[in-house]
PDB file of N, CA and C in Angstrom:
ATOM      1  N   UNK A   1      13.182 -25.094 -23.378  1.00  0.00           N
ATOM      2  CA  UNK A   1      13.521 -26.396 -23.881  1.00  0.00           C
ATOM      3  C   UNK A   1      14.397 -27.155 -22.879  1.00  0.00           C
ATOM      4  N   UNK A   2      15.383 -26.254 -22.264  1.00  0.00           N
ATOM      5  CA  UNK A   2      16.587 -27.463 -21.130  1.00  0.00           C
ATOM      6  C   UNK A   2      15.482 -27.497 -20.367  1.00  0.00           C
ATOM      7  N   UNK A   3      14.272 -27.107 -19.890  1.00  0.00           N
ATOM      8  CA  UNK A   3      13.340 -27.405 -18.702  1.00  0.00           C
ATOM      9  C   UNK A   3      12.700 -28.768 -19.042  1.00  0.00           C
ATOM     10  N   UNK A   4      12.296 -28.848 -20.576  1.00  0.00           N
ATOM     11  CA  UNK A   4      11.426 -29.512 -21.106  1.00  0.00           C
ATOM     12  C   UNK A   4      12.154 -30.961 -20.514  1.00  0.00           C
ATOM     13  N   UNK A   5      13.452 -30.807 -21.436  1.00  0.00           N
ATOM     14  CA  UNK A   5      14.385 -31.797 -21.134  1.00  0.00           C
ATOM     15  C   UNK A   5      15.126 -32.460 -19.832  1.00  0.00           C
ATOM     16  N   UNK A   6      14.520 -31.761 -18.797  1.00  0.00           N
ATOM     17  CA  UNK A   6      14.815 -32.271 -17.628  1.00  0.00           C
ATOM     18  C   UNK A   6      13.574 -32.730 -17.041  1.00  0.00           C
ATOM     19  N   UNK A   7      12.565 -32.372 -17.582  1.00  0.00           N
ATOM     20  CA  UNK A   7      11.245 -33.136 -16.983  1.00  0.00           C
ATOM     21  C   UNK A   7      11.225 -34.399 -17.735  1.00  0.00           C
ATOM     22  N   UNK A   8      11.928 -34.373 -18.966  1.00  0.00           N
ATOM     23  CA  UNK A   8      11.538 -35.818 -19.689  1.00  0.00           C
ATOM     24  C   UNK A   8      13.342 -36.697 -19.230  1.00  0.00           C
ATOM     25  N   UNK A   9      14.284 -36.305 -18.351  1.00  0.00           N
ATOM     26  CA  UNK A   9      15.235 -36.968 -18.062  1.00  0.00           C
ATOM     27  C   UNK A   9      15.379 -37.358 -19.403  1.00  0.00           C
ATOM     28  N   UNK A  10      15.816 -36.441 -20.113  1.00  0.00           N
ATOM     29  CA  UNK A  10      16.614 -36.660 -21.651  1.00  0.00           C
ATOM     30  C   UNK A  10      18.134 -36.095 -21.505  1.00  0.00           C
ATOM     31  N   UNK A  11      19.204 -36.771 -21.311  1.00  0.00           N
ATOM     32  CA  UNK A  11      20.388 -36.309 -21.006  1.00  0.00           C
ATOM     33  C   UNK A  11      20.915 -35.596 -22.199  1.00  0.00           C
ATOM     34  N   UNK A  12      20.650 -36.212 -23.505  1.00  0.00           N
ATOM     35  CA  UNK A  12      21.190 -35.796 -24.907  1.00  0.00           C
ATOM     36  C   UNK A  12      20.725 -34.183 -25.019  1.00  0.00           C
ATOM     37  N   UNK A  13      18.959 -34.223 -24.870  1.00  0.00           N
ATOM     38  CA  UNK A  13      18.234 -33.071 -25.107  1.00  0.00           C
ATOM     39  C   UNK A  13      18.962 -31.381 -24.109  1.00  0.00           C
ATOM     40  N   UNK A  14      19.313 -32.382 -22.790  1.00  0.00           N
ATOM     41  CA  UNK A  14      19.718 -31.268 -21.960  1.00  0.00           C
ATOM     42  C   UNK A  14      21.312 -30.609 -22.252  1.00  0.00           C
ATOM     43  N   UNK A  15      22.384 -31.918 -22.672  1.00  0.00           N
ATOM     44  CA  UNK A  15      23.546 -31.437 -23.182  1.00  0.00           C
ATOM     45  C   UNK A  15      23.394 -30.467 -24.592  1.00  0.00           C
ATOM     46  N   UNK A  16      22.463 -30.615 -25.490  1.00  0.00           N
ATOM     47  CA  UNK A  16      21.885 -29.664 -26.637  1.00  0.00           C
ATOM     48  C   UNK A  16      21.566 -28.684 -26.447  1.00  0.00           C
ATOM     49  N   UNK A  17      20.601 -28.699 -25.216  1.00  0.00           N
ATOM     50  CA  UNK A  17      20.270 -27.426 -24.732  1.00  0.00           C
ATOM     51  C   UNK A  17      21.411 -26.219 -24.196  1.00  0.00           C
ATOM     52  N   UNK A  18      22.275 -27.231 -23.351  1.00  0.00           N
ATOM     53  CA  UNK A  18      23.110 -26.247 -22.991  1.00  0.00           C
ATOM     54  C   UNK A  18      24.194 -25.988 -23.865  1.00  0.00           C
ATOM     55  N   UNK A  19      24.878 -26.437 -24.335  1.00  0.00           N
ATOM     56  CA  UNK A  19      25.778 -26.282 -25.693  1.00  0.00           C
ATOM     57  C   UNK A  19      24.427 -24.625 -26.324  1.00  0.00           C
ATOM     58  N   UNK A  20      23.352 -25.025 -26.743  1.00  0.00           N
ATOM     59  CA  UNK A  20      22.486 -23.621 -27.546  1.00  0.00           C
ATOM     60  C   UNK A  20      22.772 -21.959 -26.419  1.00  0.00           C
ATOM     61  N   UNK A  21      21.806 -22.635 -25.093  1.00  0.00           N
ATOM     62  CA  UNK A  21      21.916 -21.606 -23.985  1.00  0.00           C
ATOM     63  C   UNK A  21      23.495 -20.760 -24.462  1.00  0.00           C
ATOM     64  N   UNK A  22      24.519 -21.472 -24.581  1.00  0.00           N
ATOM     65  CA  UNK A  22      25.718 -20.459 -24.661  1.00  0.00           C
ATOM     66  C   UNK A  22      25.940 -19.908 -25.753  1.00  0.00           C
ATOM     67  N   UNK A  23      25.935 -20.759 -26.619  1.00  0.00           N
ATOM     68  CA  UNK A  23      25.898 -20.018 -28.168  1.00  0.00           C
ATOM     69  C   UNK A  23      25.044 -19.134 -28.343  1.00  0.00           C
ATOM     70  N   UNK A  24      23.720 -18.943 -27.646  1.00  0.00           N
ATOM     71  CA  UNK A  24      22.708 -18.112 -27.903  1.00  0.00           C
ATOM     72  C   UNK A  24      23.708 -16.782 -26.661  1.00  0.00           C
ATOM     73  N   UNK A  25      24.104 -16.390 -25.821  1.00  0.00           N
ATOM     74  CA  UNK A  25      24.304 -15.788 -24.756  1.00  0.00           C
ATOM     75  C   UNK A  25      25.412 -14.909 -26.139  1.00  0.00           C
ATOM     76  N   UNK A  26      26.518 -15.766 -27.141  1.00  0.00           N
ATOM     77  CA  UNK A  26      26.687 -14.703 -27.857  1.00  0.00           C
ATOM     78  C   UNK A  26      26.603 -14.240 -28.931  1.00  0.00           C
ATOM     79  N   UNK A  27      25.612 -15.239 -29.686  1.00  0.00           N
ATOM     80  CA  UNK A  27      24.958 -14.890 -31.424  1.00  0.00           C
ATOM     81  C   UNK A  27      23.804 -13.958 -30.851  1.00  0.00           C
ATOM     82  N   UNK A  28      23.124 -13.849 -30.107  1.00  0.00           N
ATOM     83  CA  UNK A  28      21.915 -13.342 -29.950  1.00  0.00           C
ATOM     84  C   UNK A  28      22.265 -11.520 -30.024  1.00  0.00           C
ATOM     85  N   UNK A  29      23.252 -11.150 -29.092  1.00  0.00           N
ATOM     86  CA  UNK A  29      23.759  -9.426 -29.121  1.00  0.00           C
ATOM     87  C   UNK A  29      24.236  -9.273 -30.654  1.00  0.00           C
ATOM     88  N   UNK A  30      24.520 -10.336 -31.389  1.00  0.00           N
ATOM     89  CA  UNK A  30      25.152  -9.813 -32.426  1.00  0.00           C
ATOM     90  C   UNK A  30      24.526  -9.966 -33.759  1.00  0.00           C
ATOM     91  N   UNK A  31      22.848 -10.239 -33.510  1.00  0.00           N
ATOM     92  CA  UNK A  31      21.962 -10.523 -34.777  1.00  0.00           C
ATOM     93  C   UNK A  31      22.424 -11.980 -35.142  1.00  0.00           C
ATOM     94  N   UNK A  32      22.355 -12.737 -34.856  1.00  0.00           N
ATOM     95  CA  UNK A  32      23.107 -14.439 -35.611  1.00  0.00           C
ATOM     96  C   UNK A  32      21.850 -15.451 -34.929  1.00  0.00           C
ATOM     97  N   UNK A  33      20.707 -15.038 -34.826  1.00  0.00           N
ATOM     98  CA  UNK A  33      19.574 -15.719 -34.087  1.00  0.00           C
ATOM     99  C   UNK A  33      18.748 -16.213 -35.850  1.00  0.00           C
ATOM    100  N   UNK A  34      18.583 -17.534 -36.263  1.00  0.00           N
ATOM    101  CA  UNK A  34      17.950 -18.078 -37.412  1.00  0.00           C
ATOM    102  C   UNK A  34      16.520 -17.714 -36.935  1.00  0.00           C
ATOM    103  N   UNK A  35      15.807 -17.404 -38.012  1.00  0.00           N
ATOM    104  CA  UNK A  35      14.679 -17.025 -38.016  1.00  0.00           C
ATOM    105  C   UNK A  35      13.765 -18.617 -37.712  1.00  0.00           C
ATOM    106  N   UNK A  36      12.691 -18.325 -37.004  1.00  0.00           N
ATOM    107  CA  UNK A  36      11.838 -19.384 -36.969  1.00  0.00           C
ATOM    108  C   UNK A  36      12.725 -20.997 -36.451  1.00  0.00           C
ATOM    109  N   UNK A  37      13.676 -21.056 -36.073  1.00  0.00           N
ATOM    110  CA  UNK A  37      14.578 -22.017 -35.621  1.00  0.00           C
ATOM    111  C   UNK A  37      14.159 -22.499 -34.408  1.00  0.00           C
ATOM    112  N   UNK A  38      13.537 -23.430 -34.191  1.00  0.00           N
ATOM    113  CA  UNK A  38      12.297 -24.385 -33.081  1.00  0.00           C
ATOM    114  C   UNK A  38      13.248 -24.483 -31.757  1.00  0.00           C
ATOM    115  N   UNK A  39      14.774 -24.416 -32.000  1.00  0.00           N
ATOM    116  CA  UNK A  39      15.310 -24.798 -30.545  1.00  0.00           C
ATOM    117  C   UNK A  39      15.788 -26.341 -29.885  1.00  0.00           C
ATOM    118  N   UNK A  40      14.821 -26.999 -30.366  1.00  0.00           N
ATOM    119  CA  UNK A  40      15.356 -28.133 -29.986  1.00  0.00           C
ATOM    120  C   UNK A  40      16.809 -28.704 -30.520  1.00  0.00           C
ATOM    121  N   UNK A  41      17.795 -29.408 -29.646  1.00  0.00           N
ATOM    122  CA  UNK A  41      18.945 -30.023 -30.088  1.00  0.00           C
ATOM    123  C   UNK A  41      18.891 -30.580 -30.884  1.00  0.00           C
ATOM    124  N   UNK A  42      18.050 -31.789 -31.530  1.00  0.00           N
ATOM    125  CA  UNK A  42      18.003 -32.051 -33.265  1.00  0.00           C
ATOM    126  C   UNK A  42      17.988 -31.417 -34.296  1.00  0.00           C
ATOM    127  N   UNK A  43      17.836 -29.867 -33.984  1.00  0.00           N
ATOM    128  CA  UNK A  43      17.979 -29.102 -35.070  1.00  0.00           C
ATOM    129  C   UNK A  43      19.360 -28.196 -34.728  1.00  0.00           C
ATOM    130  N   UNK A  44      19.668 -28.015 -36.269  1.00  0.00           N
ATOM    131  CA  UNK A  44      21.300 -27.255 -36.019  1.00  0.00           C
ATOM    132  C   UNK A  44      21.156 -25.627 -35.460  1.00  0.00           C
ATOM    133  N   UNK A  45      21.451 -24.889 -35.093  1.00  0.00           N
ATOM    134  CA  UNK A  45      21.234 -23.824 -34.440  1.00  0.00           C
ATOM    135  C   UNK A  45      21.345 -23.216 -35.394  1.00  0.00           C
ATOM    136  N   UNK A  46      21.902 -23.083 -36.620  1.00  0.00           N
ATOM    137  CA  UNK A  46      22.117 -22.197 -37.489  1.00  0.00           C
ATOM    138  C   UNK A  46      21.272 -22.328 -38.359  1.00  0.00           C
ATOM    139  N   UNK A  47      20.302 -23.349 -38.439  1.00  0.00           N
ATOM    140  CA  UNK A  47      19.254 -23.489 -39.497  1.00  0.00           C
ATOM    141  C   UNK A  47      17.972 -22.064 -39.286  1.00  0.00           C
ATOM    142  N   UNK A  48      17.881 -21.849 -40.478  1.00  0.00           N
ATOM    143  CA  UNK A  48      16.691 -21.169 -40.766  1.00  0.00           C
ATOM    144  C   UNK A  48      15.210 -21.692 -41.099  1.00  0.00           C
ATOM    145  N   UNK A  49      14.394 -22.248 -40.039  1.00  0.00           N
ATOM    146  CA  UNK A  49      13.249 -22.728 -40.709  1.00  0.00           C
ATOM    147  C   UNK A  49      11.923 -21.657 -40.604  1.00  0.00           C
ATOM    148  N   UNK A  50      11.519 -22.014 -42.488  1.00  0.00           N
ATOM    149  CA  UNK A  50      10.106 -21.309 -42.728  1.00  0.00           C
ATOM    150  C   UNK A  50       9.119 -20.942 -41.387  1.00  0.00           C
ATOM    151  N   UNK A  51       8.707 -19.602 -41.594  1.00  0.00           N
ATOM    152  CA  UNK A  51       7.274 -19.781 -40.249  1.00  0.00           C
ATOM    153  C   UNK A  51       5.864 -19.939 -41.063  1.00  0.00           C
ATOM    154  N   UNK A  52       5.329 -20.986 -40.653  1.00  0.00           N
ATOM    155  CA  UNK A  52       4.221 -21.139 -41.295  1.00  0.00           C
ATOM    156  C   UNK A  52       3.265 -19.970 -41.079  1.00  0.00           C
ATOM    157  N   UNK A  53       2.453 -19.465 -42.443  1.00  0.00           N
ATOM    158  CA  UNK A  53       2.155 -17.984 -42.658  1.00  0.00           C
ATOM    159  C   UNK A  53       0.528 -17.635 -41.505  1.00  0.00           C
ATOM    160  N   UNK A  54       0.273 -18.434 -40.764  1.00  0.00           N
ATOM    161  CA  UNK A  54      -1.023 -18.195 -39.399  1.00  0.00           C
ATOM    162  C   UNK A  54       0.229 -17.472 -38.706  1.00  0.00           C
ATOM    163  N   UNK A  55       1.421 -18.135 -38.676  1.00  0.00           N
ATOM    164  CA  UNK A  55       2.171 -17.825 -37.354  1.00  0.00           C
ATOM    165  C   UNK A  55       2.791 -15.936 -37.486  1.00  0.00           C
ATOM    166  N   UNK A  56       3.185 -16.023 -38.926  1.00  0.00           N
ATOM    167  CA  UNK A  56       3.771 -14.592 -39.203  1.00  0.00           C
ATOM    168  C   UNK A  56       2.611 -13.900 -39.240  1.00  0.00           C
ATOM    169  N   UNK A  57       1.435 -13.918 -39.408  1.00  0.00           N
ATOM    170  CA  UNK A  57       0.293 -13.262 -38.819  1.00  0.00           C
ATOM    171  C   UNK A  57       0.277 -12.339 -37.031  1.00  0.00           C
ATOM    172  N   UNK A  58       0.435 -13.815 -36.532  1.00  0.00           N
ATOM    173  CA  UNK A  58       0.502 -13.230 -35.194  1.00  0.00           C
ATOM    174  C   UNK A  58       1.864 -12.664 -34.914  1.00  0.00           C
ATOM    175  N   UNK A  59       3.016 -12.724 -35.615  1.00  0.00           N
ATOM    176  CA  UNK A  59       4.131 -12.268 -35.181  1.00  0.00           C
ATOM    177  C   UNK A  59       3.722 -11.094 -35.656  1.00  0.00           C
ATOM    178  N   UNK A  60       3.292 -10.515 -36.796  1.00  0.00           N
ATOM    179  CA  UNK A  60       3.020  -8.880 -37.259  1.00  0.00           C
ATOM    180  C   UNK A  60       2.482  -8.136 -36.325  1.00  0.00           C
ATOM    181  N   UNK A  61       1.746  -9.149 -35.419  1.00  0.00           N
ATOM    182  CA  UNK A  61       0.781  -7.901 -34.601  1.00  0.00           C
ATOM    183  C   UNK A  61       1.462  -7.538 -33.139  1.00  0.00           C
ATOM    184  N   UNK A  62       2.621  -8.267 -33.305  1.00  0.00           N
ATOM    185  CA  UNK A  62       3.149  -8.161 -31.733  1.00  0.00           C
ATOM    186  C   UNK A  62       3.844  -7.081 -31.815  1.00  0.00           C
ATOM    187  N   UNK A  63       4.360  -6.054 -31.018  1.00  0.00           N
ATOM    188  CA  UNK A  63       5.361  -5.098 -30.744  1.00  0.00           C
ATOM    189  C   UNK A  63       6.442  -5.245 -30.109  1.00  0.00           C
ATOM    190  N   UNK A  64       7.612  -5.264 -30.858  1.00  0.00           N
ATOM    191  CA  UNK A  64       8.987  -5.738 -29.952  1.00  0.00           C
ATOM    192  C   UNK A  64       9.399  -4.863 -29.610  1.00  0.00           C
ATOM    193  N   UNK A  65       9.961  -4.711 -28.577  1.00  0.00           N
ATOM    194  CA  UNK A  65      10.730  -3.952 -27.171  1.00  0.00           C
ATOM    195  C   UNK A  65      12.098  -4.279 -27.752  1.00  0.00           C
ATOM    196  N   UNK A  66      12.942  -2.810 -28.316  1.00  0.00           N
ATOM    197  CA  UNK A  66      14.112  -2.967 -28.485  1.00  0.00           C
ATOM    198  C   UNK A  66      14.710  -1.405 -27.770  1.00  0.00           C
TER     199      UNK A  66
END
């Protein structure tokens, strides 16, 4: 997303981004990652949004590396 936001010279999008980038560097080790949460700076980082049920399909079949 900060990539996205520097190809579209969105200054707001990129200050969002980076404000997330850090918050994510320390909610992420500690489980605090909202499920299905799109990323972009208009949305609050702490929101939980629904995954539409095609998508939790393909998330079932993936294997995560922990």
């Amino acid at each position: 997303m900060f990539a996205w936001a520097i190809r579209r010279r969105d200054i707001s999008e990129m200050l969002g981004q980076l404000l997330r980038i850090i918050g994510a560097a320390f909610k992420t080790p500690i489980g605090l990652v909202p499920t299905g949460n799109t990323g972009g700076s208009n949305v609050s980082p702490f929101k939980k949004i629904p995954i539409p049920s095609d998508l939790k399909t393909i998330l079932k079949t993936v294997k995560y590396k922990r």
